[in-house]
N, C-alpha and C. Protein backbone atom coordinates (compact mmCIF):
# COMPACT_ATOMS: atom_id res chain seq x y z
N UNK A 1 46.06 -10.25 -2.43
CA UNK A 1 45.06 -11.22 -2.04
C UNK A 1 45.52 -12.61 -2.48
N UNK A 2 45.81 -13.59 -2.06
CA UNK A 2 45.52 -15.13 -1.55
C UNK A 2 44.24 -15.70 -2.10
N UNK A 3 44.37 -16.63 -3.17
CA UNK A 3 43.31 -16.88 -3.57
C UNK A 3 43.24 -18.60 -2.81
N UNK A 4 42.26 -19.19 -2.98
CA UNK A 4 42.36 -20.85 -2.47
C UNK A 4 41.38 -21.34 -2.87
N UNK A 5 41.19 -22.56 -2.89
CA UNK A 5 40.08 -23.31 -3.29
C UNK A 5 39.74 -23.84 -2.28
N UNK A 6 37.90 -23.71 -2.78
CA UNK A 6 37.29 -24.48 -1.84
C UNK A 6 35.94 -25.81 -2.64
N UNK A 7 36.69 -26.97 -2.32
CA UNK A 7 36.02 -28.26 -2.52
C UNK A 7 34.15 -28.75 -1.90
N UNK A 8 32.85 -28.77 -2.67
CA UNK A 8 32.40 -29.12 -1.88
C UNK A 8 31.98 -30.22 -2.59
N UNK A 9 31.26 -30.77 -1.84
CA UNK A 9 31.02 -32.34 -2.40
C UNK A 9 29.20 -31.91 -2.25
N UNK A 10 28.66 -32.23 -3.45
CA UNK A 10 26.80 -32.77 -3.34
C UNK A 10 26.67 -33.87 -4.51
N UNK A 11 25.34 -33.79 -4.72
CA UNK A 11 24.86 -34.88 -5.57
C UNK A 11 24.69 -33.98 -6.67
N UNK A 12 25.08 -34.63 -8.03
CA UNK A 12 25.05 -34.58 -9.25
C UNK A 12 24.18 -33.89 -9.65
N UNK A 13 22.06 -34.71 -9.11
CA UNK A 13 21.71 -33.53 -9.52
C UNK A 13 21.14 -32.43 -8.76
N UNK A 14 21.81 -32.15 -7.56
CA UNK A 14 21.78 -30.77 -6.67
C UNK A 14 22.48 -29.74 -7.74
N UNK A 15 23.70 -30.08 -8.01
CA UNK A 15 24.87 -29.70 -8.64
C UNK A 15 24.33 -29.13 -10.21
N UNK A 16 23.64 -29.58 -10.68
CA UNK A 16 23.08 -29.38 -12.22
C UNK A 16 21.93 -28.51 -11.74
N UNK A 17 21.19 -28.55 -11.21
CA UNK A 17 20.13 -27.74 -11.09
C UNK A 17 20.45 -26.57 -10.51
N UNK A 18 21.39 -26.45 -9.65
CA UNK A 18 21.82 -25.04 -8.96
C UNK A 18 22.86 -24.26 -10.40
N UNK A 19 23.25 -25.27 -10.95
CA UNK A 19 24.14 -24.50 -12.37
C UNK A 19 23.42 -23.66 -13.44
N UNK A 20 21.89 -24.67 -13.32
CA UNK A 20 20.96 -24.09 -14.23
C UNK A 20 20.41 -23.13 -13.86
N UNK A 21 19.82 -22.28 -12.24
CA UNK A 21 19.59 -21.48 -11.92
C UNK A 21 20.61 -20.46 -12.21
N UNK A 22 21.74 -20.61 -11.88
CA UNK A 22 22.87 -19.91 -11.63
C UNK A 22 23.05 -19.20 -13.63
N UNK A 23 23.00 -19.92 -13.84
CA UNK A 23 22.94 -19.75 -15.34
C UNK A 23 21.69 -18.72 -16.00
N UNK A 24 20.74 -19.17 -15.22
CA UNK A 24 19.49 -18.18 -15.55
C UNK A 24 19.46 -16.83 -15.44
N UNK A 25 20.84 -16.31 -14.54
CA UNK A 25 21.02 -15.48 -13.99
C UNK A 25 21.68 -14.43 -14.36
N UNK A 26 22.56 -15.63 -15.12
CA UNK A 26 24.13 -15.07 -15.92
C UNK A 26 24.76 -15.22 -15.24
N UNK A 27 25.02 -16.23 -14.27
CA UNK A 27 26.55 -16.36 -13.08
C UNK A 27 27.33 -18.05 -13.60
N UNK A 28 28.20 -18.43 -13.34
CA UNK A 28 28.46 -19.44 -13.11
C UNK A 28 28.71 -20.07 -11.51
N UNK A 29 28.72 -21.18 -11.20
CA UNK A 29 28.75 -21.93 -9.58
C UNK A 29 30.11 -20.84 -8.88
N UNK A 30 30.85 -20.71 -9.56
CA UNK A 30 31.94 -20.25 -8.88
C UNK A 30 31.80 -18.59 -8.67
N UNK A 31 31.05 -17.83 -9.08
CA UNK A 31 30.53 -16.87 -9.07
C UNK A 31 29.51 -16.25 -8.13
N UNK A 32 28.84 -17.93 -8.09
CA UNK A 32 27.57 -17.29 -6.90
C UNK A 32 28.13 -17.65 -5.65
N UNK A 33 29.18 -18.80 -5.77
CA UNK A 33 29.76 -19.09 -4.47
C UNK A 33 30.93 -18.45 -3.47
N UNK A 34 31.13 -17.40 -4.59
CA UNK A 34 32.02 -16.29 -4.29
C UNK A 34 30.84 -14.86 -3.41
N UNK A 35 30.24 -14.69 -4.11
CA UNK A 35 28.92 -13.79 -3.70
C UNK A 35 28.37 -14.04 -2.95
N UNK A 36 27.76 -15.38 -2.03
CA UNK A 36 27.44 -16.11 -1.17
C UNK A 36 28.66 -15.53 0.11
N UNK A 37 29.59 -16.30 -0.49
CA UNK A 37 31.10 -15.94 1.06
C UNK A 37 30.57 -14.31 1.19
N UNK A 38 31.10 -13.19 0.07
CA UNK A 38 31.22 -11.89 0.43
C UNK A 38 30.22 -11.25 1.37
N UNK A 39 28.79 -11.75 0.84
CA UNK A 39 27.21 -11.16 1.16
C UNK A 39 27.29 -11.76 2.57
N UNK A 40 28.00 -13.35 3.02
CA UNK A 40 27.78 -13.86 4.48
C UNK A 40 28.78 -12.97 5.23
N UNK A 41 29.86 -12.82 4.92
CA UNK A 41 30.96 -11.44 5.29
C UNK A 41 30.31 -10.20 6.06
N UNK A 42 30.00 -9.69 4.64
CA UNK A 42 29.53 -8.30 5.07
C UNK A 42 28.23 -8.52 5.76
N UNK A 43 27.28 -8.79 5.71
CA UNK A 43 26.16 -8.88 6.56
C UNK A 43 26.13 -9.87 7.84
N UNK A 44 27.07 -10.65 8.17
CA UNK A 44 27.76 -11.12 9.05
C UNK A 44 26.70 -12.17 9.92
N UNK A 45 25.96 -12.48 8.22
CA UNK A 45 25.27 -13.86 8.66
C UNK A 45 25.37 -15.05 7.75
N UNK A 46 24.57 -16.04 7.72
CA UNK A 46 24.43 -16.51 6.55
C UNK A 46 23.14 -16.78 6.28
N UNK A 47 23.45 -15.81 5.05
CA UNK A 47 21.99 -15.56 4.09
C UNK A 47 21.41 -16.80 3.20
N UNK A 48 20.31 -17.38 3.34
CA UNK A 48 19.75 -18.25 2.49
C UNK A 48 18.36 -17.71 2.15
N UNK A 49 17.91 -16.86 2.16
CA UNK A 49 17.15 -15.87 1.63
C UNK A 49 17.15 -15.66 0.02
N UNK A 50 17.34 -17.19 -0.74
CA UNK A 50 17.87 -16.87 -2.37
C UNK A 50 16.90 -17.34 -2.72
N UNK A 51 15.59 -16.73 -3.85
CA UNK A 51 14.71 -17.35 -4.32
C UNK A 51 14.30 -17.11 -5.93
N UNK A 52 13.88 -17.85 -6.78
CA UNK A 52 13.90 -17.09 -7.78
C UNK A 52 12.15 -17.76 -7.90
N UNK A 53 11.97 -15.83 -7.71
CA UNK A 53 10.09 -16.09 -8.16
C UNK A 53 9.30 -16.41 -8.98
N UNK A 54 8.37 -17.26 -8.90
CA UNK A 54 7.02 -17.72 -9.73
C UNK A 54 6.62 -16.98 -10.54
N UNK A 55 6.81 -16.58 -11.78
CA UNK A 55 5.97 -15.25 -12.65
C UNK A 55 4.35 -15.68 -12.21
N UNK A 56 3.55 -14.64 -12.69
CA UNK A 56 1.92 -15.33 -12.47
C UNK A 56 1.71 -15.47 -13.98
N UNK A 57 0.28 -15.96 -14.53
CA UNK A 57 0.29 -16.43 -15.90
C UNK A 57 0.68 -15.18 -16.53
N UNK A 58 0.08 -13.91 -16.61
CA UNK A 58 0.12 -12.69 -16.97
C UNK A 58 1.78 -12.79 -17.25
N UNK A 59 2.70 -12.45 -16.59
CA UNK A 59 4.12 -12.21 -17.01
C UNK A 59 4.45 -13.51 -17.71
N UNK A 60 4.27 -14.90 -17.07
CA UNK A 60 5.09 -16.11 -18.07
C UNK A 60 4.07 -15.51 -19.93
N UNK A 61 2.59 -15.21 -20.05
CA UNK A 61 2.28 -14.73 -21.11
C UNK A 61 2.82 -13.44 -21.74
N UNK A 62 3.24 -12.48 -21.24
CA UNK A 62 4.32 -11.35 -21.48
C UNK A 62 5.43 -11.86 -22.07
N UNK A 63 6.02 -12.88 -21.11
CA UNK A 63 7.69 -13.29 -21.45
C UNK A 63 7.59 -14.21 -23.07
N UNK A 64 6.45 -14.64 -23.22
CA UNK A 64 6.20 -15.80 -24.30
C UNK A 64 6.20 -15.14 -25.70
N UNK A 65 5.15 -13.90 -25.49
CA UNK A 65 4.89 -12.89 -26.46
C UNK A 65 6.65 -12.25 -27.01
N UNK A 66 6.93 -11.82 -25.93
CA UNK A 66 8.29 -10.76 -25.78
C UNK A 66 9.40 -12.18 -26.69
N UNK A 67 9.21 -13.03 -26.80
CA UNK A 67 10.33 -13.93 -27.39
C UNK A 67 9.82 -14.36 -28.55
N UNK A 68 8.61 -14.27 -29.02
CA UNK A 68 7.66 -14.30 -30.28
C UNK A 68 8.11 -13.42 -30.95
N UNK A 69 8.01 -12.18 -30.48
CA UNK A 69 8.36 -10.87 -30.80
C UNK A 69 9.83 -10.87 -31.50
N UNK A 70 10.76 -11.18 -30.50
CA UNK A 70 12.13 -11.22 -31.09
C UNK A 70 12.75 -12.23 -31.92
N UNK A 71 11.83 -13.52 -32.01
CA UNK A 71 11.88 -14.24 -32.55
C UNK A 71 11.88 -14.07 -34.14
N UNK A 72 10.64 -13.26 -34.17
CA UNK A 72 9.57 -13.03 -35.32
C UNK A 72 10.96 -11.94 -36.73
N UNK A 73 12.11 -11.55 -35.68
CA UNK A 73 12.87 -10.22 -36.88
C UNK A 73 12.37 -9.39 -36.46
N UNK A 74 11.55 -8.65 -36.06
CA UNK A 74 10.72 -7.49 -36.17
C UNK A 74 12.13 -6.41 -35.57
N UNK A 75 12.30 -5.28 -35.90
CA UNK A 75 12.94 -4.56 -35.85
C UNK A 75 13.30 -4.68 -33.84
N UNK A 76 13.63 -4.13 -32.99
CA UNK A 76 13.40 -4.13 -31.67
C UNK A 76 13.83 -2.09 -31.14
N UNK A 77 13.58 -1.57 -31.92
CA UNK A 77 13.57 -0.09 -32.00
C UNK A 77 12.75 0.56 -33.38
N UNK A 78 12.44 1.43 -32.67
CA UNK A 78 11.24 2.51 -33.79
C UNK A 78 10.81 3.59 -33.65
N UNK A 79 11.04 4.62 -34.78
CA UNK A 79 11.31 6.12 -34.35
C UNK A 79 10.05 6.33 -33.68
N UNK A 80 8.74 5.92 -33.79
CA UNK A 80 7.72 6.83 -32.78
C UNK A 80 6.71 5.46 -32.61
N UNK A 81 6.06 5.48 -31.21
CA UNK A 81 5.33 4.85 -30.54
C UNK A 81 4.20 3.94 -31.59
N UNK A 82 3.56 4.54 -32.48
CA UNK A 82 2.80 4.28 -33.24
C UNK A 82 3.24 3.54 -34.30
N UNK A 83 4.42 3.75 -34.73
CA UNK A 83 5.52 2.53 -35.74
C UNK A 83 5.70 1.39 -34.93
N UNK A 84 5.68 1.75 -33.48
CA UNK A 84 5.30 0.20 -32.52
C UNK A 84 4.58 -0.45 -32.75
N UNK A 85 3.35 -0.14 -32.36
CA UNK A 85 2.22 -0.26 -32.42
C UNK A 85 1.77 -1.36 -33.46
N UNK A 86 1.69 -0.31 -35.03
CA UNK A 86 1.99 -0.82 -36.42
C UNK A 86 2.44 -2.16 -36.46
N UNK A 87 3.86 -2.31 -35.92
CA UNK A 87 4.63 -3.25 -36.27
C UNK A 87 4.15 -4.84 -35.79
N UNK A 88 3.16 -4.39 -34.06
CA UNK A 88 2.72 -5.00 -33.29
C UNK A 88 1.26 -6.09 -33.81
N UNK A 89 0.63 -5.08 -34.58
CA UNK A 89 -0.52 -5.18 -35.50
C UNK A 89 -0.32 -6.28 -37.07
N UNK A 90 0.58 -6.31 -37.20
CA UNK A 90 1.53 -6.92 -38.74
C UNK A 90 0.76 -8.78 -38.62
């Protein structure tokens, strides 16, 4: 395989904000722009169908707790449900 570069030109902050998504993700630009070509390849369109969804309050309050949580030390394993629980209660 032939590798090559491909140059695109946007604005600075198109460019930062798509890094920061991309990042949210765990990819870097060159990663998703590789995955982009393959996915337009094989499905033999081009997909812009990329969205990253709105939690509703319920999950952004889940996700807040869940980083409290790991924040906090608390162990993140425990031999039985109720040592959860316990730990949850502290």
């Amino acid at each position: 395989m032939t590798a090559t570069t491909v140059t695109i030109r946007l604005d600075n902050s198109d460019k930062e904000q798509a890094a920061e998504i991309a990042d949210y993700f765990g990819f870097d630009l060159s990663t998703v722009t590789r995955a982009f070509y393959k996915q337009m390849i094989r499905e033999r369109r081009i997909p812009l169908d990329l969205s990253m969804p709105e939690p509703n309050k319920e999950s952004l309050q889940a996700m807040r707790e869940a980083d409290d949580f790991f924040a906090s030390g608390r162990p993140a394993r425990f031999k039985t449900a109720a040592d959860m629980i316990a730990s949850l209660e502290e």
